[in-house]
C-alpha atoms as a PDB file:
ATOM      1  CA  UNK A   1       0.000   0.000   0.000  1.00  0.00           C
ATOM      2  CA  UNK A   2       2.522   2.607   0.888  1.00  0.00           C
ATOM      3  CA  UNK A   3       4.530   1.572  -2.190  1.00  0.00           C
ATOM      4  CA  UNK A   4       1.437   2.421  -4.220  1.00  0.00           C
ATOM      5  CA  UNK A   5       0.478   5.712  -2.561  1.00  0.00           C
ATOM      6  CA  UNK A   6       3.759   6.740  -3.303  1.00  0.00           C
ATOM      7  CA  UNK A   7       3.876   6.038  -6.895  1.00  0.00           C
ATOM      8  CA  UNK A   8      -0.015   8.092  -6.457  1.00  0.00           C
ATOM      9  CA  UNK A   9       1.863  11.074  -4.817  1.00  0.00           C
ATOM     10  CA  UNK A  10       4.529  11.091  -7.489  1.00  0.00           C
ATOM     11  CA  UNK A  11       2.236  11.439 -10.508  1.00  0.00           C
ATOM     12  CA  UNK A  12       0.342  14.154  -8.812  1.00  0.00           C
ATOM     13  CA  UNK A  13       2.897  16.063  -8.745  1.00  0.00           C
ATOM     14  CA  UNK A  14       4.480  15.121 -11.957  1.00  0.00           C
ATOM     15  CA  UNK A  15       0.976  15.278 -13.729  1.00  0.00           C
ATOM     16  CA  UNK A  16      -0.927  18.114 -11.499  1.00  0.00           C
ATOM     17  CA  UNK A  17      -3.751  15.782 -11.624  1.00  0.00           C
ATOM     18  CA  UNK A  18      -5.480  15.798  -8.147  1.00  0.00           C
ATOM     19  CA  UNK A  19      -6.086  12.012  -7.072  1.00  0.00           C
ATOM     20  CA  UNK A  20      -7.033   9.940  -4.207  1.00  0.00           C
ATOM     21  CA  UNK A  21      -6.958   6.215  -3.141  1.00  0.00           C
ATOM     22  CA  UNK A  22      -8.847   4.495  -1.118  1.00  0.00           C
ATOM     23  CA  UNK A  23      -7.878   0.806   0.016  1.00  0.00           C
ATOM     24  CA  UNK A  24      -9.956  -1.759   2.672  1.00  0.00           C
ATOM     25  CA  UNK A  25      -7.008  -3.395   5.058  1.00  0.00           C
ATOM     26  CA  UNK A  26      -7.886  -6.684   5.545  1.00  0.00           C
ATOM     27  CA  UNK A  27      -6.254  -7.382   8.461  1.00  0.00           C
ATOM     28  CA  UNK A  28      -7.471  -4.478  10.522  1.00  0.00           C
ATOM     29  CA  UNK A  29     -10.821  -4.192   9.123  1.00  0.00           C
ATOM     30  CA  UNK A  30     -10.492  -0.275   8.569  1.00  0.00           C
ATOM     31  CA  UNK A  31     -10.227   2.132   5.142  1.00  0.00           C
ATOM     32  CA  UNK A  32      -6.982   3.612   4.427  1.00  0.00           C
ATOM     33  CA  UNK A  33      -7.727   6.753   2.595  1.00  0.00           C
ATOM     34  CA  UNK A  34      -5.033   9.173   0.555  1.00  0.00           C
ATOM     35  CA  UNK A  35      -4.071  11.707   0.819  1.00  0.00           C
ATOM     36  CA  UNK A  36      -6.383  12.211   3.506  1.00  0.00           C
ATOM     37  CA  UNK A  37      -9.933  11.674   4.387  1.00  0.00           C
ATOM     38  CA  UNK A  38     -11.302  15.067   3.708  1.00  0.00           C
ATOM     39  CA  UNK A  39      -9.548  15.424   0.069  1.00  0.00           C
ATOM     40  CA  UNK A  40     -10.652  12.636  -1.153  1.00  0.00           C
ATOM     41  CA  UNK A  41     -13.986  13.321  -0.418  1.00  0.00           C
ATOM     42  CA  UNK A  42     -13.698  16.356  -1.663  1.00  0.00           C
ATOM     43  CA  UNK A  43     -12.148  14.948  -4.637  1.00  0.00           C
ATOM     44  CA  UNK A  44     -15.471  12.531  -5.174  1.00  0.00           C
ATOM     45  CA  UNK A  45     -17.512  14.846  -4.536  1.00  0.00           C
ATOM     46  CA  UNK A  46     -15.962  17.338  -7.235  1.00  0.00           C
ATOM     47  CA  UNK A  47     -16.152  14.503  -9.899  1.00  0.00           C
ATOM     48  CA  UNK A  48     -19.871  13.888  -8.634  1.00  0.00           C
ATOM     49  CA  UNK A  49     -20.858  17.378  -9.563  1.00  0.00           C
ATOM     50  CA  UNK A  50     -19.453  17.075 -12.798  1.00  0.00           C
ATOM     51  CA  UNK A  51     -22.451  16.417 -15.984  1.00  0.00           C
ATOM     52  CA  UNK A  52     -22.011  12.806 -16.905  1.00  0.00           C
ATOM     53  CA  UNK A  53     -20.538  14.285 -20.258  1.00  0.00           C
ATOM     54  CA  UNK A  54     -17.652  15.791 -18.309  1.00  0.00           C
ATOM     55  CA  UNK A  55     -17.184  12.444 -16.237  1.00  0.00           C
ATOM     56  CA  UNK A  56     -16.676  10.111 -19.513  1.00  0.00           C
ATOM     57  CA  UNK A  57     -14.845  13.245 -21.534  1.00  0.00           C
ATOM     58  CA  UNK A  58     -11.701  11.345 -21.042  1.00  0.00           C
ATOM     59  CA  UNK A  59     -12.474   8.070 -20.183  1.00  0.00           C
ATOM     60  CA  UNK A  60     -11.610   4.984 -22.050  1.00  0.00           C
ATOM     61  CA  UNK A  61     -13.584   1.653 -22.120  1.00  0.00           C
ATOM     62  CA  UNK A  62     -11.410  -0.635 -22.801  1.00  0.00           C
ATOM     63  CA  UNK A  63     -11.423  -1.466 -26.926  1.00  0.00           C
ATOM     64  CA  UNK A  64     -11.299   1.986 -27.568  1.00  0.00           C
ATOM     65  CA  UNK A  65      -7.759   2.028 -25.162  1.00  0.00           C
ATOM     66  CA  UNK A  66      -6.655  -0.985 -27.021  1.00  0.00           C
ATOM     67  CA  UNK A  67      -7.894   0.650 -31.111  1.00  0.00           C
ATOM     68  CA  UNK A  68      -5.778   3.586 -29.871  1.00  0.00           C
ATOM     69  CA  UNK A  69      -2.903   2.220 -28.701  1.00  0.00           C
ATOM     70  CA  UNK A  70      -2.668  -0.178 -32.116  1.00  0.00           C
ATOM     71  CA  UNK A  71      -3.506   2.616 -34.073  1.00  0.00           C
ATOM     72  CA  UNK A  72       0.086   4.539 -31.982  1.00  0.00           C
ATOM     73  CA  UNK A  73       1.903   0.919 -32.770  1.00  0.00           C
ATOM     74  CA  UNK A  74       0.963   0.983 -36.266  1.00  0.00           C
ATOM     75  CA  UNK A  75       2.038   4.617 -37.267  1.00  0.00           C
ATOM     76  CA  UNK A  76       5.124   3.884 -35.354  1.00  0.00           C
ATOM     77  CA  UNK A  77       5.682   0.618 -37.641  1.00  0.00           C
ATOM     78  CA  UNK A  78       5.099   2.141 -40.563  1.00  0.00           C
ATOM     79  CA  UNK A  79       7.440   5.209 -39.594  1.00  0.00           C
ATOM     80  CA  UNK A  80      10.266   2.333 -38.615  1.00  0.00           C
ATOM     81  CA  UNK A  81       9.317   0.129 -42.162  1.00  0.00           C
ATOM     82  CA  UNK A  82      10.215   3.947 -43.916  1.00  0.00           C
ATOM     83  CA  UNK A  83      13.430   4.316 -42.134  1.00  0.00           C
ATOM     84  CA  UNK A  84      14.740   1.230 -42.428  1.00  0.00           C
ATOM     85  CA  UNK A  85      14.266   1.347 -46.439  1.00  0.00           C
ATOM     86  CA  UNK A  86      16.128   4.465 -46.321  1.00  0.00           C
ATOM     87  CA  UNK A  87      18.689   3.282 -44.568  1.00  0.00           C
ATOM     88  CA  UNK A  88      18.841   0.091 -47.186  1.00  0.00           C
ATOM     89  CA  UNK A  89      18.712   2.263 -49.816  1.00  0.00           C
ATOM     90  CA  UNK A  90      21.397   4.343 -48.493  1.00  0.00           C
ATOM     91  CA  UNK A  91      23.754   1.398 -48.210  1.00  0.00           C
ATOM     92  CA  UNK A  92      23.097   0.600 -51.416  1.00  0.00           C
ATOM     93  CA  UNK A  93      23.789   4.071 -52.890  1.00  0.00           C
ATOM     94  CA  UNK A  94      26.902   4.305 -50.809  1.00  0.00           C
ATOM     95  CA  UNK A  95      28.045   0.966 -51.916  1.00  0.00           C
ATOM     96  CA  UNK A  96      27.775   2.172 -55.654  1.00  0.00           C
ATOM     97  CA  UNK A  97      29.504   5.541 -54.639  1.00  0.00           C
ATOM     98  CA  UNK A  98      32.158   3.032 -53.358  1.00  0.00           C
ATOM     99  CA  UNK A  99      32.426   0.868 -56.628  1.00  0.00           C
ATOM    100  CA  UNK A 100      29.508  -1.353 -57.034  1.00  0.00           C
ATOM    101  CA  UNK A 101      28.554  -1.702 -60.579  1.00  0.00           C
ATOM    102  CA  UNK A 102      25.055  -1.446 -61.470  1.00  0.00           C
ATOM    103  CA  UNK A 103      25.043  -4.571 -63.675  1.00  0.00           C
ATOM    104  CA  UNK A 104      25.583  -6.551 -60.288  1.00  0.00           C
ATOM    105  CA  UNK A 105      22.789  -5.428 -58.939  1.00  0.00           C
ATOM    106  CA  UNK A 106      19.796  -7.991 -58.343  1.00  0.00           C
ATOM    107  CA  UNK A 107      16.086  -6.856 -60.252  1.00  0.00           C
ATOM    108  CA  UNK A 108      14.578  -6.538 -57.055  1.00  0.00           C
ATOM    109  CA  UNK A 109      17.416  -4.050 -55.535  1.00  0.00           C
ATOM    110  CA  UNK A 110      17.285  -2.370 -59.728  1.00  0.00           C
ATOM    111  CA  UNK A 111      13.527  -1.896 -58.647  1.00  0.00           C
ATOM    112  CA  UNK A 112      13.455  -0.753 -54.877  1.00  0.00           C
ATOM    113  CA  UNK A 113      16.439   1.819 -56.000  1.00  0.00           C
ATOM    114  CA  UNK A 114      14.016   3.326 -59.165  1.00  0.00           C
ATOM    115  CA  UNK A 115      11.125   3.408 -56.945  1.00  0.00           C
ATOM    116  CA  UNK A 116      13.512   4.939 -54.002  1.00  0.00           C
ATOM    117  CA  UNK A 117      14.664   7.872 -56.512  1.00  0.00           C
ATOM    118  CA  UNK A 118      11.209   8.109 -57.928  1.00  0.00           C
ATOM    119  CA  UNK A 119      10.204   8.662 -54.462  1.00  0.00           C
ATOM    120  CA  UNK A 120      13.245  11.783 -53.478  1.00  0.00           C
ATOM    121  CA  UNK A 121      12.606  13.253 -56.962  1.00  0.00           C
ATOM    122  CA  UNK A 122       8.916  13.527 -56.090  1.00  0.00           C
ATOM    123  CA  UNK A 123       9.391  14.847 -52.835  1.00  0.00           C
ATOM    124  CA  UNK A 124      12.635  17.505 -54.098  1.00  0.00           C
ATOM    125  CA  UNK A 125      10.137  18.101 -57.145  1.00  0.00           C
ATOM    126  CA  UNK A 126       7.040  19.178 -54.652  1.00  0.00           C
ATOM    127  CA  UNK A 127       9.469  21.367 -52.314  1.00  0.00           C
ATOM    128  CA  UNK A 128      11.191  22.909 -55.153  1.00  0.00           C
ATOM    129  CA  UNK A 129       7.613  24.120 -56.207  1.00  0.00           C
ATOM    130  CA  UNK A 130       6.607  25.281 -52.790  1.00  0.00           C
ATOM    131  CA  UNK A 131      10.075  27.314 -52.258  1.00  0.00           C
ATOM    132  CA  UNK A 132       9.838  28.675 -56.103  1.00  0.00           C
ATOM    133  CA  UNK A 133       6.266  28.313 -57.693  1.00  0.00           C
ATOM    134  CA  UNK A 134       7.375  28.376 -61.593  1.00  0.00           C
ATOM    135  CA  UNK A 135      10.191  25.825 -61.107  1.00  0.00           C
ATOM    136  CA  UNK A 136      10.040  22.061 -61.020  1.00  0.00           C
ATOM    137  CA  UNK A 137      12.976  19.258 -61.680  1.00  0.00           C
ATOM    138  CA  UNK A 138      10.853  17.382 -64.109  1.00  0.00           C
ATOM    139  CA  UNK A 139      12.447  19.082 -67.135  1.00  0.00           C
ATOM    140  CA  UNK A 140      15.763  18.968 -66.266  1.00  0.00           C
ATOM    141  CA  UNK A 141      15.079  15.001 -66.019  1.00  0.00           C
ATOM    142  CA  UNK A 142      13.573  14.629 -69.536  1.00  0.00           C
ATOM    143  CA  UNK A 143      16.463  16.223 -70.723  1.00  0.00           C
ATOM    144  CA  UNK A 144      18.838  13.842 -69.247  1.00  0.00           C
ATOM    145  CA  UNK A 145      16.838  10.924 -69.908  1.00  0.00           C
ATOM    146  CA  UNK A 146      15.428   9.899 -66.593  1.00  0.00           C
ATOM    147  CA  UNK A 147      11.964  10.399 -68.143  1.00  0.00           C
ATOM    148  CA  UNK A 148      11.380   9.033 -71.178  1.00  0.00           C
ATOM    149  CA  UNK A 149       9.156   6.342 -72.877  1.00  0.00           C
ATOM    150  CA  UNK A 150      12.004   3.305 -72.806  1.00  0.00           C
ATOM    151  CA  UNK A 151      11.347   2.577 -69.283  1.00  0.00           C
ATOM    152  CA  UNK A 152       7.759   1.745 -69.982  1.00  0.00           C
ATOM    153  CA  UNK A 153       8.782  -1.571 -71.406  1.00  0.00           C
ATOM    154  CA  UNK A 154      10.782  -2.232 -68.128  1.00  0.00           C
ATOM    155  CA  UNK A 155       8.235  -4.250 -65.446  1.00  0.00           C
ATOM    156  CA  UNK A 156       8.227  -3.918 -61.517  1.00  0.00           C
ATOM    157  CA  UNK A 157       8.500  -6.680 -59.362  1.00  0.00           C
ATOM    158  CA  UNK A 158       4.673  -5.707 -58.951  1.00  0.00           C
ATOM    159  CA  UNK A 159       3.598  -6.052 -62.608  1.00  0.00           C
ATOM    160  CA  UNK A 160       3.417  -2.395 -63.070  1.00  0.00           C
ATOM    161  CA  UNK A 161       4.783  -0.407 -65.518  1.00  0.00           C
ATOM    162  CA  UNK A 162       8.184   1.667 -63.986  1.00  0.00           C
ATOM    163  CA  UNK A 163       6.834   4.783 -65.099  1.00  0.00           C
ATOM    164  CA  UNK A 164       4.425   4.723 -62.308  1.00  0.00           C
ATOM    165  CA  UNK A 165       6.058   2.750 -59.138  1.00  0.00           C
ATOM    166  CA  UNK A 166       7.654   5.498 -57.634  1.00  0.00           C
ATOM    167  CA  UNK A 167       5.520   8.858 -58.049  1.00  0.00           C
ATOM    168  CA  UNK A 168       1.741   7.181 -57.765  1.00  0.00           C
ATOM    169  CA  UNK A 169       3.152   5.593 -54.314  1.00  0.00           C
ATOM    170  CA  UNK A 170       4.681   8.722 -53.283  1.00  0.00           C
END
């Protein structure tokens, strides 16, 4: 009990959430109230007076807890899936900075990379346009190649045409 009252006492004043605990001690028979008798009852009483609107403002039954905290889990999955395919693609980009030829690359590493740079030119494209509204990279990329009609003929892992992967996903 004292270990819990504690742990009560410590939130309060971590939090500033007013609280009180109330525990039946079997071996005496009596209620052990805290912080004291009078607070807590005051603190009940407080909550009593409150609409039954205010009561449940905050209150979680418990699937609604558990949607929320999956919901939490999955954004946080989903922000870890990203940033370990960065870092993969980054480790792959290094190791061609550091000599890897491209012809030794597999199809599906040929893929996630085009998708990958698909992706960062979207993203470069669509802050370059926010920063300066009459500018974009796209030309600059027909006119090195990058965008042209000969990588419609090559097919994703997926079945779709390349053209697409990266900036539809984006």
């Amino acid at each position: 009990m004292k270990g819990l009252m504690k742990k009560a006492e410590e939130l309060t004043i971590l939090s500033g959430a007013s609280a009180c605990l109330t525990f039946f001690n079997r071996d005496d028979g009596k209620l052990v109230v805290w912080p004291s008798q009078e607070k807590a009852q005051s603190l009940i009483d407080r909550f009593n007076a409150l609409s039954e609107t205010e009561r449940n403002e905050n209150a979680y039954d418990p699937e609604s807890y558990i949607e929320t905290n999956i919901k939490k889990i999955e954004k946080r999955l989903e922000y870890s899936r990203k940033a370990v395919e960065e870092l993969e693609m980054d480790h792959l980009m290094l190791q061609i900075q550091n000599g890897r030829m491209l012809a030794d690359l597999s199809q599906t590493e040929v893929e996630k990379l085009k998708s990958y740079a698909s992706k960062k030119i979207t993203c470069l494209d669509r802050e370059l346009r926010t920063q300066h509204p009459n500018t974009s990279v796209e030309p600059f990329l027909e006119d090195e190649g990058f965008l042209n009609d000969d990588d419609e003929d090559m097919e994703t892992s997926e079945g779709e045409s390349s053209e697409s992967d990266g900036a539809d996903n984006a």
